[in-house]
Protein backbone atom coordinates (compact mmCIF):
# COMPACT_ATOMS: atom_id res chain seq x y z
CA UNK A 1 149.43 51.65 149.32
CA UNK A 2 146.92 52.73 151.61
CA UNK A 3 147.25 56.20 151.79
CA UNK A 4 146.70 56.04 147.66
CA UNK A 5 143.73 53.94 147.69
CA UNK A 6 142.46 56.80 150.22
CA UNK A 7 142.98 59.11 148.06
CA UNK A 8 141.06 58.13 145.11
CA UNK A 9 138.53 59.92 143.43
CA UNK A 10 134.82 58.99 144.65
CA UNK A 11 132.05 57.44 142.56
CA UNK A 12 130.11 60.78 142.25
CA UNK A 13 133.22 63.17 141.36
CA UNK A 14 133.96 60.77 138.36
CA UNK A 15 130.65 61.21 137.06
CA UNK A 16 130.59 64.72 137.69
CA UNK A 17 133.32 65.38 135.95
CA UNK A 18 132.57 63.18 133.49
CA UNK A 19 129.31 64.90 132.63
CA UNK A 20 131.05 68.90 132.40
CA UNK A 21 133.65 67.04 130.19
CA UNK A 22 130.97 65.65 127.58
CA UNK A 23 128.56 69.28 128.17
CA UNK A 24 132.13 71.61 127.23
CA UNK A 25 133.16 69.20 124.17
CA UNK A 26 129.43 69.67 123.15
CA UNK A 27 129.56 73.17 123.14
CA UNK A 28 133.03 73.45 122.03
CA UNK A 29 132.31 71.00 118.78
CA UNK A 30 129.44 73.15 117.88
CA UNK A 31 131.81 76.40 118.09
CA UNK A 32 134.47 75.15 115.94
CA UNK A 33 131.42 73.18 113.57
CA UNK A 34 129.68 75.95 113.43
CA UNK A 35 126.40 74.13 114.49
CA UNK A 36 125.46 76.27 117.92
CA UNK A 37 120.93 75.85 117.21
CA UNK A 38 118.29 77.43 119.20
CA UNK A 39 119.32 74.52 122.54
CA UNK A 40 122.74 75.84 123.04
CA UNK A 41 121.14 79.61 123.44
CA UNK A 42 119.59 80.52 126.60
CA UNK A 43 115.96 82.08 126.35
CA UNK A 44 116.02 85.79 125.63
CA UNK A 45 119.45 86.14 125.34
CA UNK A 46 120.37 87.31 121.77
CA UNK A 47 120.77 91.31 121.86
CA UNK A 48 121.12 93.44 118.70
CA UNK A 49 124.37 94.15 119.17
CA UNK A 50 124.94 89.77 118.50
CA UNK A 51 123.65 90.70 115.38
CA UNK A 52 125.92 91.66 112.51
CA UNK A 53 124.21 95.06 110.22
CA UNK A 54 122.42 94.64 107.38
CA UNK A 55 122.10 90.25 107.80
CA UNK A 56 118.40 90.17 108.70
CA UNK A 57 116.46 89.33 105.75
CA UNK A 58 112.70 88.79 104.63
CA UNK A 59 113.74 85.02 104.89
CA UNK A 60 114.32 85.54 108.59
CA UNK A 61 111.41 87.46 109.48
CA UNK A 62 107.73 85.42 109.61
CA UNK A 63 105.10 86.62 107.06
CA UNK A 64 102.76 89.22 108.41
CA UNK A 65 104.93 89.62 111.94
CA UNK A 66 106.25 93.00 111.17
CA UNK A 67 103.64 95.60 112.83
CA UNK A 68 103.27 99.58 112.79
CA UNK A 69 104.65 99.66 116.32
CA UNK A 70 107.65 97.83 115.05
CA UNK A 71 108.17 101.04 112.80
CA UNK A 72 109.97 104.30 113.67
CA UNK A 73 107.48 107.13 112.95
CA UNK A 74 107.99 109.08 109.80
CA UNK A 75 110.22 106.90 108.62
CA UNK A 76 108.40 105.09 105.75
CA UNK A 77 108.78 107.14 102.45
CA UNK A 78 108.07 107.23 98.75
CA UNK A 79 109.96 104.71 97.55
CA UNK A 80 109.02 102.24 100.53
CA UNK A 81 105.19 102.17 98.56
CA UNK A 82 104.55 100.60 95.84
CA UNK A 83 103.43 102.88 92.99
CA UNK A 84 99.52 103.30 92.99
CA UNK A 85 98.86 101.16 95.91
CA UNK A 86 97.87 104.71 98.20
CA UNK A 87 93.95 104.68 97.81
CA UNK A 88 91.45 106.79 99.01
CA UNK A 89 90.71 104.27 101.79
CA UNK A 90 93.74 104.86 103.27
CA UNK A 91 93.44 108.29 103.12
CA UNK A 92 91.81 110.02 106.00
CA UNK A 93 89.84 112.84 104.44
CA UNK A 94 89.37 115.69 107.04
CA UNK A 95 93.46 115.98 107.43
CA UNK A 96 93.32 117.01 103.68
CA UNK A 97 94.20 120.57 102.66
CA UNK A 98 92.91 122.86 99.85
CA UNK A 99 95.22 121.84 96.83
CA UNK A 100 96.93 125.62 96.09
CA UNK A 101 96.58 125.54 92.61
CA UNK A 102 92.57 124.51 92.59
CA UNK A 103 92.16 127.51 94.91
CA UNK A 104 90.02 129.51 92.16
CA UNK A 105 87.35 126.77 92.72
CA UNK A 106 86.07 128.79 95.43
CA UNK A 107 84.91 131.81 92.87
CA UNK A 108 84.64 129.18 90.21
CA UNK A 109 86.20 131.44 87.84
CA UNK A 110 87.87 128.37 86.16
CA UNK A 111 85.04 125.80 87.20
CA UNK A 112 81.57 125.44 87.04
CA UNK A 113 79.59 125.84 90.41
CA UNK A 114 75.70 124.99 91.39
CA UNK A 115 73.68 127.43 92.52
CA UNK A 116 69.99 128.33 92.57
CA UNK A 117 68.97 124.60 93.24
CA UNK A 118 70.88 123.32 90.66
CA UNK A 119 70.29 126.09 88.26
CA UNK A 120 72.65 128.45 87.93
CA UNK A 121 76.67 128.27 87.45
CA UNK A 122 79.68 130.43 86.69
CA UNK A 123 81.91 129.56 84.01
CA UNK A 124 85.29 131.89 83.70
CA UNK A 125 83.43 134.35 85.34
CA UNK A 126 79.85 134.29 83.16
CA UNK A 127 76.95 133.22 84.90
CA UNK A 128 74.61 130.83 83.37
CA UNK A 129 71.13 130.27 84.49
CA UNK A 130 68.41 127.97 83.40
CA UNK A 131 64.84 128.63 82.35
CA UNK A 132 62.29 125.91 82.74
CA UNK A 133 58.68 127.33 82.87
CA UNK A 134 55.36 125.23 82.13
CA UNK A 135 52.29 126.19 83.85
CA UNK A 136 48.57 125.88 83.01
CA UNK A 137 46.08 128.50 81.31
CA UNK A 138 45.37 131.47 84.13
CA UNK A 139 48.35 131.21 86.06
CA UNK A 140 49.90 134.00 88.10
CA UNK A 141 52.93 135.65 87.29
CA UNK A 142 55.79 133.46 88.65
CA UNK A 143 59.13 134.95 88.25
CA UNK A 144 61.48 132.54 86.27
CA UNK A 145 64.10 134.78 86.27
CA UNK A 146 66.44 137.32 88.29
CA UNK A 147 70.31 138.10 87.46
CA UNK A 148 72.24 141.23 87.48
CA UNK A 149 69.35 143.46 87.55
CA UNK A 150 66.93 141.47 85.21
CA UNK A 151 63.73 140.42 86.37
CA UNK A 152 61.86 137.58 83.89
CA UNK A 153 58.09 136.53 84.91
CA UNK A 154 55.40 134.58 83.07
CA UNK A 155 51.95 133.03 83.16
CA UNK A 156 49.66 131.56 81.16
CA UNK A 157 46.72 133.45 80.06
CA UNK A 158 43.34 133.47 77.99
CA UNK A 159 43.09 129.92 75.91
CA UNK A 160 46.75 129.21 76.69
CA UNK A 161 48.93 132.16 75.77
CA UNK A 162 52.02 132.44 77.10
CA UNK A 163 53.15 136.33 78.48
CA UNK A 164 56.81 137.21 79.77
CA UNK A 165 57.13 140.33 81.41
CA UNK A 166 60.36 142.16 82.45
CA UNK A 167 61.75 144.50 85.20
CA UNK A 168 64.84 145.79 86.66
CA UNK A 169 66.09 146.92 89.66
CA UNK A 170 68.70 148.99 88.00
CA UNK A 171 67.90 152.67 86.80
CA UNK A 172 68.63 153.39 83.16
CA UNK A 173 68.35 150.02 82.02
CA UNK A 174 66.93 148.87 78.44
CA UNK A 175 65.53 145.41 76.74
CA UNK A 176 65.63 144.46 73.79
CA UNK A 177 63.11 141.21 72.50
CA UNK A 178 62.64 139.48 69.51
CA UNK A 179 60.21 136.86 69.49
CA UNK A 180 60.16 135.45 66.09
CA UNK A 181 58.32 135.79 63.55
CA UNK A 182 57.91 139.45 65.31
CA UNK A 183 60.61 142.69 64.85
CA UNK A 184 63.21 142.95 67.78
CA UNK A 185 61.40 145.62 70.37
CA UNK A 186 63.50 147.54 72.21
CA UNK A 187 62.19 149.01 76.11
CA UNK A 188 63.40 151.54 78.43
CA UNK A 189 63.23 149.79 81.88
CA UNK A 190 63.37 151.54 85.01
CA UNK A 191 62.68 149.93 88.42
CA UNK A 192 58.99 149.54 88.91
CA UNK A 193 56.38 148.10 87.24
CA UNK A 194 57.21 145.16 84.53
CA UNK A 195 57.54 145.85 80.71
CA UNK A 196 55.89 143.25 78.08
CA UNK A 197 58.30 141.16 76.31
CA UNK A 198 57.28 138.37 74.80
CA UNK A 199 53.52 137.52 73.94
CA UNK A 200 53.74 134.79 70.84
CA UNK A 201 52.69 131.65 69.94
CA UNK A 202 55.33 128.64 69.88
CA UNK A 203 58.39 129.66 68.44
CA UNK A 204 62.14 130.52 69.60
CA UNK A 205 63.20 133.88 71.27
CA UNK A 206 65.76 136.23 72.18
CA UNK A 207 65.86 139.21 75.02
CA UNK A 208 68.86 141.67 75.69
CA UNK A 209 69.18 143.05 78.65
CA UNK A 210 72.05 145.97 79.18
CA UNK A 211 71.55 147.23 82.91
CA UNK A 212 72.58 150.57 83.76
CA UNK A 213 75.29 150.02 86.09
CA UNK A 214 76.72 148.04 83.23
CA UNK A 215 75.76 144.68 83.38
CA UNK A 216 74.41 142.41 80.26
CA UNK A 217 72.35 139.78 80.02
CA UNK A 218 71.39 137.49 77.24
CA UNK A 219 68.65 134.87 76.80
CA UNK A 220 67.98 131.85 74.03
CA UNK A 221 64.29 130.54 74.84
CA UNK A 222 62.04 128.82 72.94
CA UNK A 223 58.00 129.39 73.99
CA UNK A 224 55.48 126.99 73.88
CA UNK A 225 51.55 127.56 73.35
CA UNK A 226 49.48 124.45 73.25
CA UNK A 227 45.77 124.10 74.03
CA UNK A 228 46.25 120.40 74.15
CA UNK A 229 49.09 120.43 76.71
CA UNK A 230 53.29 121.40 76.39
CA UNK A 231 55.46 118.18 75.08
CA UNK A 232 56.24 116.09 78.03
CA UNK A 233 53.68 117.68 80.12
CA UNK A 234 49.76 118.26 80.78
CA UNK A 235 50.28 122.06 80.88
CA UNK A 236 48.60 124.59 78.46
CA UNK A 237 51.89 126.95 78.30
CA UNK A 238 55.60 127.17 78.23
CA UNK A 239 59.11 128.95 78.16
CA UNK A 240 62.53 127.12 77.88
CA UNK A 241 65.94 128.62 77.56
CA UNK A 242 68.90 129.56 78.93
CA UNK A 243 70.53 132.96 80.29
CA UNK A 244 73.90 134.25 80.22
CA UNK A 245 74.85 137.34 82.38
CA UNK A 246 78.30 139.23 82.29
């Protein structure tokens, strides 16, 4: 009877063993319940491979978490962007490259192209230049003027009369003028000095211009002589138009 009563258990082993008995049905109820939460898992211990394919969802992941260092590089595409939600913002300009098929826009043989401070162009391979001329009585010859070979000045002289003068710089060149109400004049111009061309009171006008070494030029003006100042402006004299050159 003694040696059983020696044998007993002690206070502390009971509890003991009552404690890893309670912890293991714990554990072993949540297996089989299916009710193992965030206590039962030990800090830092869930790997990918614990985690079945394709079972993360947007549901499981916090709203605004997912960063660009979370993402493999190159591996966003098309259909991962909404449709037009790419703006220019997000685009960073100098990594851009000449679009192939807008490569012409560099001769502007298909687009129009500024030039001369804002004066000139090229359309399909015709240039265009503007005229814009206003100056008071006495002037100096300013040139208003110079494509393919043609040379266009003009001043304003006497009581406000308006003179446009013409040179080349090609060799075997001609003009042709006709300042309405006057007869078209036609000129032989060689390089030196300028040709008349136009010496009229208000009134539209046309020059021709066929340059030697082939060239042609065309301009539509319309001259202005006012003693009391050109429309829009305090000056005596004026010529307006435009030139086309091929």
């Amino acid at each position: 009877m003694k040696s059983l009563l020696a044998r007993r258990p002690s206070p502390a082993l009971v509890i003991s063993l009552i404690a890893l008995f309670l912890s293991l049905s714990g554990v072993s109820y949540g297996v089989a319940t299916g009710f193992i939460d965030s206590r039962e898992i030990k800090n830092n211990e869930v790997r990918s491979l614990d985690v079945r394919n394709n079972e993360i969802r947007t549901r499981d992941i916090r709203n605004n978490e997912v960063r660009g260092i979370d993402l493999r590089n190159s591996t966003i595409q098309s259909r991962d962007i909404g449709l037009n939600q790419v703006t220019g913002l997000d685009v960073r300009e100098d990594s851009l490259q000449k679009v192939p098929s807008a490569a012409v826009a560099d001769t502007a043989t298909s687009a129009t192209t500024a030039g001369s401070a804002g004066t000139a162009g090229s359309v399909g391979g015709i240039e265009l230049r503007k005229i814009a001329y206003s100056s008071q009585a006495g002037s100096a010859l300013t040139q208003v003027l110079s494509v393919r070979g043609l040379i266009l000045e003009a001043r304003c002289v006497g009581t406000a009369d308006l003179e446009v003068r013409a040179s080349t710089t090609v060799p075997q060149s001609e003009v042709t003028t006709n300042a309405l109400p006057m007869s078209p004049v036609t000129s032989d111009l060689d390089p030196g000095p300028s040709t008349l061309v136009v010496d009229q009171a208000s009134g539209p006008a046309q020059i021709a211009f066929a340059g030697g070494d082939g060239s042609v030029v065309t301009v539509q003006a319309f001259t202005r002589e006012q003693a009391n100042g050109v429309q829009g402006t305090t000056n005596d004299c004026g010529f307006f138009g435009v030139a086309q050159a091929g």
